[in-house]
PDB file of N, CA and C in Angstrom:
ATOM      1  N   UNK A   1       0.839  -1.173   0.000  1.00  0.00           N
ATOM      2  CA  UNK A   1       0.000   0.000   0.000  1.00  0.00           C
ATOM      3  C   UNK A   1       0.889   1.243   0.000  1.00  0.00           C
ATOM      4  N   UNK A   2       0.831   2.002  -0.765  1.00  0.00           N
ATOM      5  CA  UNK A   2       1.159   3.415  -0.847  1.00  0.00           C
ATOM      6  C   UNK A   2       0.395   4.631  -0.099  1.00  0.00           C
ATOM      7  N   UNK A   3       1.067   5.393   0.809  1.00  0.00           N
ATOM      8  CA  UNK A   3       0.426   6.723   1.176  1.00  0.00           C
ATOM      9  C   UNK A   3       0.958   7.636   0.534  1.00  0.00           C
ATOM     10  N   UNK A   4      -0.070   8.773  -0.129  1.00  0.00           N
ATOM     11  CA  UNK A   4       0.057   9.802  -0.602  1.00  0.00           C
ATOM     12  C   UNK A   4       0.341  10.780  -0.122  1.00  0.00           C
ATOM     13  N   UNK A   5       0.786  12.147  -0.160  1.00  0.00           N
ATOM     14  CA  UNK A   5       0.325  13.378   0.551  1.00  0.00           C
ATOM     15  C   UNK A   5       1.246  14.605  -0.585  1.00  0.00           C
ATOM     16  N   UNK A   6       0.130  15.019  -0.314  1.00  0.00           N
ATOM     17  CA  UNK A   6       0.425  16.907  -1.620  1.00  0.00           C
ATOM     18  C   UNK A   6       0.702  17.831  -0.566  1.00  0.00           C
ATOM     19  N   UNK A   7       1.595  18.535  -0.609  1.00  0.00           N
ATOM     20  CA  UNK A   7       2.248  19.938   0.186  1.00  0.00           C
ATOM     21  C   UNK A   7       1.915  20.828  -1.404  1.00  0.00           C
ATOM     22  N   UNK A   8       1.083  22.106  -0.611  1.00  0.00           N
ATOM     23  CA  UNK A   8       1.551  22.821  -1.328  1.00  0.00           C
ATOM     24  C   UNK A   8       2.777  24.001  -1.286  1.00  0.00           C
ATOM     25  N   UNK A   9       3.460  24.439  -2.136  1.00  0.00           N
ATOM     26  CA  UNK A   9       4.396  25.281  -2.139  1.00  0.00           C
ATOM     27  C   UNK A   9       4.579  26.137  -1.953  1.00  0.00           C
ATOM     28  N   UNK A  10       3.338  26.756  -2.651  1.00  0.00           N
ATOM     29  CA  UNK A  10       2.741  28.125  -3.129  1.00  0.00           C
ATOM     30  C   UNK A  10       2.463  28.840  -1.443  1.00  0.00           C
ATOM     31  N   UNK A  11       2.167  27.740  -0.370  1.00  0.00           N
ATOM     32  CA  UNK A  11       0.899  28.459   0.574  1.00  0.00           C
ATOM     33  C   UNK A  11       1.999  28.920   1.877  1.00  0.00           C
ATOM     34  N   UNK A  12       3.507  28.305   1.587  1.00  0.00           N
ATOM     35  CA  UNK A  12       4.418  28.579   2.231  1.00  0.00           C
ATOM     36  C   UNK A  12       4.856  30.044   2.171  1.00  0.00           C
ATOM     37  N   UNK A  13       4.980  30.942   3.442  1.00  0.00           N
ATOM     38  CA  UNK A  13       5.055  32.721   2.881  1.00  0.00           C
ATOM     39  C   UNK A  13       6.746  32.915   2.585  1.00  0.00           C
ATOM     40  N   UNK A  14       7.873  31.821   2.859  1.00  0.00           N
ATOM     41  CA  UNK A  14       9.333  32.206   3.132  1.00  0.00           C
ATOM     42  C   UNK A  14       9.223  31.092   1.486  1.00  0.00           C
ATOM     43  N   UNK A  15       8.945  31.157   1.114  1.00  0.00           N
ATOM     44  CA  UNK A  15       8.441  30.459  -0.194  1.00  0.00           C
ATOM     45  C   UNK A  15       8.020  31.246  -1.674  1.00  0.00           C
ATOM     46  N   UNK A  16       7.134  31.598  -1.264  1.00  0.00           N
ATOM     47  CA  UNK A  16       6.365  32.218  -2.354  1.00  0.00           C
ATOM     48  C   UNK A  16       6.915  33.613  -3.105  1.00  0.00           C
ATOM     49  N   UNK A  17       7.568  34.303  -2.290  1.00  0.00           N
ATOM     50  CA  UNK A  17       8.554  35.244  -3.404  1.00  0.00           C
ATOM     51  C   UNK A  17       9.616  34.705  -4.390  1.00  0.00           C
ATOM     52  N   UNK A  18       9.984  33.192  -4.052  1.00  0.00           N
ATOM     53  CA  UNK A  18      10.781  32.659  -5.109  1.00  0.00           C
ATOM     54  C   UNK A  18       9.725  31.895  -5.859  1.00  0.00           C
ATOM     55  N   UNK A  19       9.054  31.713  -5.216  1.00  0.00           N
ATOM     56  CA  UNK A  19       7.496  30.608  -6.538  1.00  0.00           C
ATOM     57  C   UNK A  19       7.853  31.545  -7.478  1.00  0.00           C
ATOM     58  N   UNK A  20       7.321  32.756  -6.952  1.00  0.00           N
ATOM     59  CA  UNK A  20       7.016  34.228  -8.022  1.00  0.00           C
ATOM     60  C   UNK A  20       7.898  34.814  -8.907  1.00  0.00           C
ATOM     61  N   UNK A  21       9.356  34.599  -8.343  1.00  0.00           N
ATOM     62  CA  UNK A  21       9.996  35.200  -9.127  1.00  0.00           C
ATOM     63  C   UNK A  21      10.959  34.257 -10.240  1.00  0.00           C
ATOM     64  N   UNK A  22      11.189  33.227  -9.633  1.00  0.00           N
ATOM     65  CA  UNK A  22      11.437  31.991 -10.796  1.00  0.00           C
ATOM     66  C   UNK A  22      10.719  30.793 -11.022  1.00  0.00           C
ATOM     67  N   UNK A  23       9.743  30.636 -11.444  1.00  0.00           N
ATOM     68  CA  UNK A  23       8.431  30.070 -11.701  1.00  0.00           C
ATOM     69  C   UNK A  23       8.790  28.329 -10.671  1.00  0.00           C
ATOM     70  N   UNK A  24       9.370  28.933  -9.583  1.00  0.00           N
ATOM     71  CA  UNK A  24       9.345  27.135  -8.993  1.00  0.00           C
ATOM     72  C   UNK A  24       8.268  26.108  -9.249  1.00  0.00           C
ATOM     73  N   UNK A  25       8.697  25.328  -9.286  1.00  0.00           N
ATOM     74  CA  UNK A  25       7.281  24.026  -8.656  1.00  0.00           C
ATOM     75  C   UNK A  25       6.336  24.249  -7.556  1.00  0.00           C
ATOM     76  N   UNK A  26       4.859  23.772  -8.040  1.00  0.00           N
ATOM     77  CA  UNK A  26       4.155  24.086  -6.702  1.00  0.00           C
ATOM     78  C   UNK A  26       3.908  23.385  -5.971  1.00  0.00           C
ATOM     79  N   UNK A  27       4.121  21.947  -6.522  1.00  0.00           N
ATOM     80  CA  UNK A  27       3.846  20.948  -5.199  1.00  0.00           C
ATOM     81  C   UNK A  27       4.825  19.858  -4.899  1.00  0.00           C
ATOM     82  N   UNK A  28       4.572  19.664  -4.051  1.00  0.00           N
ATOM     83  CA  UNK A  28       5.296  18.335  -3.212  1.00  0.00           C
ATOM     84  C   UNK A  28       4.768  17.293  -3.169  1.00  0.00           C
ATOM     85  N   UNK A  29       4.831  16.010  -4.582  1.00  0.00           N
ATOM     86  CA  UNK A  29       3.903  14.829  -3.768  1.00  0.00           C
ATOM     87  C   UNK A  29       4.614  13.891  -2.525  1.00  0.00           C
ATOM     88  N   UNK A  30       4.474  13.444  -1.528  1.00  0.00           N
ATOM     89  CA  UNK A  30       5.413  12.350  -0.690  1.00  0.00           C
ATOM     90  C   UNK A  30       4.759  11.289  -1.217  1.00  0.00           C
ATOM     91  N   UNK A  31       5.348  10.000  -1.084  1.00  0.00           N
ATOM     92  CA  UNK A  31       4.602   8.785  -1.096  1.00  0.00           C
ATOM     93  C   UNK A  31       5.515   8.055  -0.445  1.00  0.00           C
ATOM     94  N   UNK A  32       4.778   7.024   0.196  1.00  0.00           N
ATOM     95  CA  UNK A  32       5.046   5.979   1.085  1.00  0.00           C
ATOM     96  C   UNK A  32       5.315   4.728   1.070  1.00  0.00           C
ATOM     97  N   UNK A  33       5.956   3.586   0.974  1.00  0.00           N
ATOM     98  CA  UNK A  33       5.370   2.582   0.841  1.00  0.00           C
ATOM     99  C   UNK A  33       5.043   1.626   2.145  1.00  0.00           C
ATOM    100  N   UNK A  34       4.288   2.112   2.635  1.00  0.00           N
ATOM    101  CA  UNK A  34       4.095   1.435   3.951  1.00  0.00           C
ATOM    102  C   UNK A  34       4.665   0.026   4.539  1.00  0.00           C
ATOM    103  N   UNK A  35       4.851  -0.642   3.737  1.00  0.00           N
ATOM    104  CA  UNK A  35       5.438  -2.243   3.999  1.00  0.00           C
ATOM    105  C   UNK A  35       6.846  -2.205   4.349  1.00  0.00           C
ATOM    106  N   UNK A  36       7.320  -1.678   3.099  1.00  0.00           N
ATOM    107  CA  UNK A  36       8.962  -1.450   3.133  1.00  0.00           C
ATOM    108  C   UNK A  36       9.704  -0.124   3.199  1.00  0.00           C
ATOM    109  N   UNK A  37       8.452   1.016   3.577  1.00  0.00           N
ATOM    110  CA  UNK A  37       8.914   2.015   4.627  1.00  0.00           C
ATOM    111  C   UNK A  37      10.143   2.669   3.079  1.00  0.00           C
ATOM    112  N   UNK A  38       9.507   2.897   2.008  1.00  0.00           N
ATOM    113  CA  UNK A  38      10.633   3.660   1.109  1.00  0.00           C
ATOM    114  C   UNK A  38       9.842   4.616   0.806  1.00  0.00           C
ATOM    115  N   UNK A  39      10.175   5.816   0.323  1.00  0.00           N
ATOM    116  CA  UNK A  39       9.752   7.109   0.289  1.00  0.00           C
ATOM    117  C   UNK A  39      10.371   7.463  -0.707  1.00  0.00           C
ATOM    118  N   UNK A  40       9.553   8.601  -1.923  1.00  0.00           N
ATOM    119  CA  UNK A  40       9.486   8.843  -2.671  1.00  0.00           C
ATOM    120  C   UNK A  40       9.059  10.403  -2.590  1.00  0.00           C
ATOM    121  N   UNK A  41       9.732  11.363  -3.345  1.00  0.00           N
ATOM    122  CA  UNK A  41       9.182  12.813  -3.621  1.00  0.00           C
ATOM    123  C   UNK A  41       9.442  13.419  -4.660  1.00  0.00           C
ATOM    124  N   UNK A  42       8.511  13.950  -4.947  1.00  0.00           N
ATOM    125  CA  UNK A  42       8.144  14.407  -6.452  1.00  0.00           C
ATOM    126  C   UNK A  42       7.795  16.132  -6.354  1.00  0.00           C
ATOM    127  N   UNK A  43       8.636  17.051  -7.353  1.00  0.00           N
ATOM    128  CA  UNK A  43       8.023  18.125  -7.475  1.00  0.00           C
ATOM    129  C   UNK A  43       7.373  18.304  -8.561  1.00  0.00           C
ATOM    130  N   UNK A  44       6.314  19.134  -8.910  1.00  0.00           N
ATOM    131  CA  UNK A  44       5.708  19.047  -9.848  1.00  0.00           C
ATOM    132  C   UNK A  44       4.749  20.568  -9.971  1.00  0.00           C
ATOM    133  N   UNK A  45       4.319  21.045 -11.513  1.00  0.00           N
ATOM    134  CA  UNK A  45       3.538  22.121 -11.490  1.00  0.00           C
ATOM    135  C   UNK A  45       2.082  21.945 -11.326  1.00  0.00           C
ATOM    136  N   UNK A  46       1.783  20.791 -11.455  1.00  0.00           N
ATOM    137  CA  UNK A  46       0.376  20.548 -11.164  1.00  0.00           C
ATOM    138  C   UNK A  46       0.250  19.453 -10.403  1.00  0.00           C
ATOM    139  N   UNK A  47      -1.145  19.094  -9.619  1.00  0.00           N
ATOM    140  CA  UNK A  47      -1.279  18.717  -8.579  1.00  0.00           C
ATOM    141  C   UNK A  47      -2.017  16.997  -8.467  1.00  0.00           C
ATOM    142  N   UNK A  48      -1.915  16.386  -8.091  1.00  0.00           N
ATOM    143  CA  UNK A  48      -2.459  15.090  -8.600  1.00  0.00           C
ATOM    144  C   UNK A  48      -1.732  13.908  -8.244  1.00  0.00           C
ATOM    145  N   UNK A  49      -1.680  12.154  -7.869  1.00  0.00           N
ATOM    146  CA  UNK A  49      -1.495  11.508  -7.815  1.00  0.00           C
ATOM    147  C   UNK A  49      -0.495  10.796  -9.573  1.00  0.00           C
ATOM    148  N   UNK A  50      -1.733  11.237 -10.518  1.00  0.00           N
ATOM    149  CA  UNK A  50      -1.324  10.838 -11.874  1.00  0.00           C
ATOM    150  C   UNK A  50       0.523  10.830 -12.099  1.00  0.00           C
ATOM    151  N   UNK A  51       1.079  12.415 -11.453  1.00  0.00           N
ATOM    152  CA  UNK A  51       2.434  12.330 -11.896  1.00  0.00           C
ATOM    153  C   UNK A  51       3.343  11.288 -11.331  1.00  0.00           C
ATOM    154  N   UNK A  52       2.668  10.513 -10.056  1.00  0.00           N
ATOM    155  CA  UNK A  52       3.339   9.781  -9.232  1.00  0.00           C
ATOM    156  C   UNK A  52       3.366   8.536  -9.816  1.00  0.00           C
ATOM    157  N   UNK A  53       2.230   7.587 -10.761  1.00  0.00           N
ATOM    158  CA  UNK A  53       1.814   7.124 -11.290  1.00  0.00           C
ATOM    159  C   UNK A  53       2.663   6.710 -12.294  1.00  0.00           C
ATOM    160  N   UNK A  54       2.361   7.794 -13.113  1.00  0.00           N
ATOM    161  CA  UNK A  54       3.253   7.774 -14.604  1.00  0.00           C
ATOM    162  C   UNK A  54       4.911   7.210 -14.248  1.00  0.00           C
ATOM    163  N   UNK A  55       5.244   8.031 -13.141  1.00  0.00           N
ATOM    164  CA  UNK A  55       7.063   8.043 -12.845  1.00  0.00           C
ATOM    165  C   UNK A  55       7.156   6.407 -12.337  1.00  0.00           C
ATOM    166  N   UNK A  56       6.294   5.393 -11.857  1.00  0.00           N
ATOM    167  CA  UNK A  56       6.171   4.432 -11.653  1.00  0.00           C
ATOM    168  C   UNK A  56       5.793   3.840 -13.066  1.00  0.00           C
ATOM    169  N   UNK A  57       5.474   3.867 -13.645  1.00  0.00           N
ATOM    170  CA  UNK A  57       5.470   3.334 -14.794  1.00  0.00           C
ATOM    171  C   UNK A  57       6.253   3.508 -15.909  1.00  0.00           C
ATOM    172  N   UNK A  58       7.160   4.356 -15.560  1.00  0.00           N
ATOM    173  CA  UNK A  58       8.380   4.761 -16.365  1.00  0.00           C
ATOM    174  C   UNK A  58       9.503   3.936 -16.437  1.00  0.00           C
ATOM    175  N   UNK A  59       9.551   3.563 -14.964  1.00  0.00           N
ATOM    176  CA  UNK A  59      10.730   2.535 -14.260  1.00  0.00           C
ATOM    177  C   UNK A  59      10.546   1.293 -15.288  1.00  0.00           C
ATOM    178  N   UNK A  60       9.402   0.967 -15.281  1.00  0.00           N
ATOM    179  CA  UNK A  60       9.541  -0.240 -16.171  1.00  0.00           C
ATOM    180  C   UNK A  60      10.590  -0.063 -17.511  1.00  0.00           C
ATOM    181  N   UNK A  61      10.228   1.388 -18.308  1.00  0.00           N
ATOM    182  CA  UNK A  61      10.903   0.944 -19.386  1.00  0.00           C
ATOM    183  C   UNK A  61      12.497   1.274 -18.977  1.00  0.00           C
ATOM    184  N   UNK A  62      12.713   1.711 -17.904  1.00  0.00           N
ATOM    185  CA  UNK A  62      14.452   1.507 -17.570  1.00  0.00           C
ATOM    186  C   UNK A  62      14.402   0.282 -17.028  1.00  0.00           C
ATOM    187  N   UNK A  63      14.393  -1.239 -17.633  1.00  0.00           N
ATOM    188  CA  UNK A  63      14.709  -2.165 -16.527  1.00  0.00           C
ATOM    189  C   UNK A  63      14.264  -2.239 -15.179  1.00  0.00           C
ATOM    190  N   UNK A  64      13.237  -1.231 -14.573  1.00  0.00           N
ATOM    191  CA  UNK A  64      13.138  -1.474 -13.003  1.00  0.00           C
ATOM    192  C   UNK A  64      11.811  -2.006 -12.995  1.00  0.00           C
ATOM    193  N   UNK A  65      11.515  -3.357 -12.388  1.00  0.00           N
ATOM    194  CA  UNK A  65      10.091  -3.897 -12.179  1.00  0.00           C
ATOM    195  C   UNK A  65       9.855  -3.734 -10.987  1.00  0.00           C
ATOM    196  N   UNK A  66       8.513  -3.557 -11.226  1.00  0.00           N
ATOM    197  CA  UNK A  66       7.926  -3.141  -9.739  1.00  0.00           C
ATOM    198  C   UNK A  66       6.487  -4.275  -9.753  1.00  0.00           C
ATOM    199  N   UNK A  67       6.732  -4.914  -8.584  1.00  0.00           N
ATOM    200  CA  UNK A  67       5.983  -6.149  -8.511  1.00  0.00           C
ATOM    201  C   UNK A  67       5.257  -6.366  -6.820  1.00  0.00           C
ATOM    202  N   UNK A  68       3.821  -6.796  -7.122  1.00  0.00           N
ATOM    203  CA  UNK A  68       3.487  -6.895  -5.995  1.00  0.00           C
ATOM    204  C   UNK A  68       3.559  -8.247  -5.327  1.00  0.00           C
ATOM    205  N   UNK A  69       3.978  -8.606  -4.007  1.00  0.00           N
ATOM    206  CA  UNK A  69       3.790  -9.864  -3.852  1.00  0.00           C
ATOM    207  C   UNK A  69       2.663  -9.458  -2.057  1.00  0.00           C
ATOM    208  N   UNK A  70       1.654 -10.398  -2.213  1.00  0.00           N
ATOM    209  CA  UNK A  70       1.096 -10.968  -0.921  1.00  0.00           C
ATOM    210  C   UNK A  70       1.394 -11.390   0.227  1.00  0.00           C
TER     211      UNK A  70
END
């Protein structure tokens, strides 16, 4: 099982004059993998699970399988 969580960037105030002035990233996804406790973070301009998704499905075409076992 994976936990999610979105930070936003933007809502940070020691933050947001650099959002503004060099178009940073606005979010932070974390993810979790609860079993084996590995962690994952992603910046990104838009907000959503999907980008976390895709970057997991990317691995495949570099050689990295990602497999569930019971």
């Amino acid at each position: 099982m994976i936990q999610m969580d979105v930070k936003y960037l933007d809502g940070i105030p020691e933050f947001f004059k650099y959002y503004c002035k060099y178009r940073l990233l606005r979010y932070q996804i974390t993810a979790r993998d609860v079993r084996i406790r590995i962690l994952f973070y992603f910046y990104t301009y838009k907000e959503g699970g999907y980008y976390f998704s895709e970057y997991l499905s990317s691995l495949n075409t570099q050689n990295v399988y990602l497999c569930r076992h019971n």
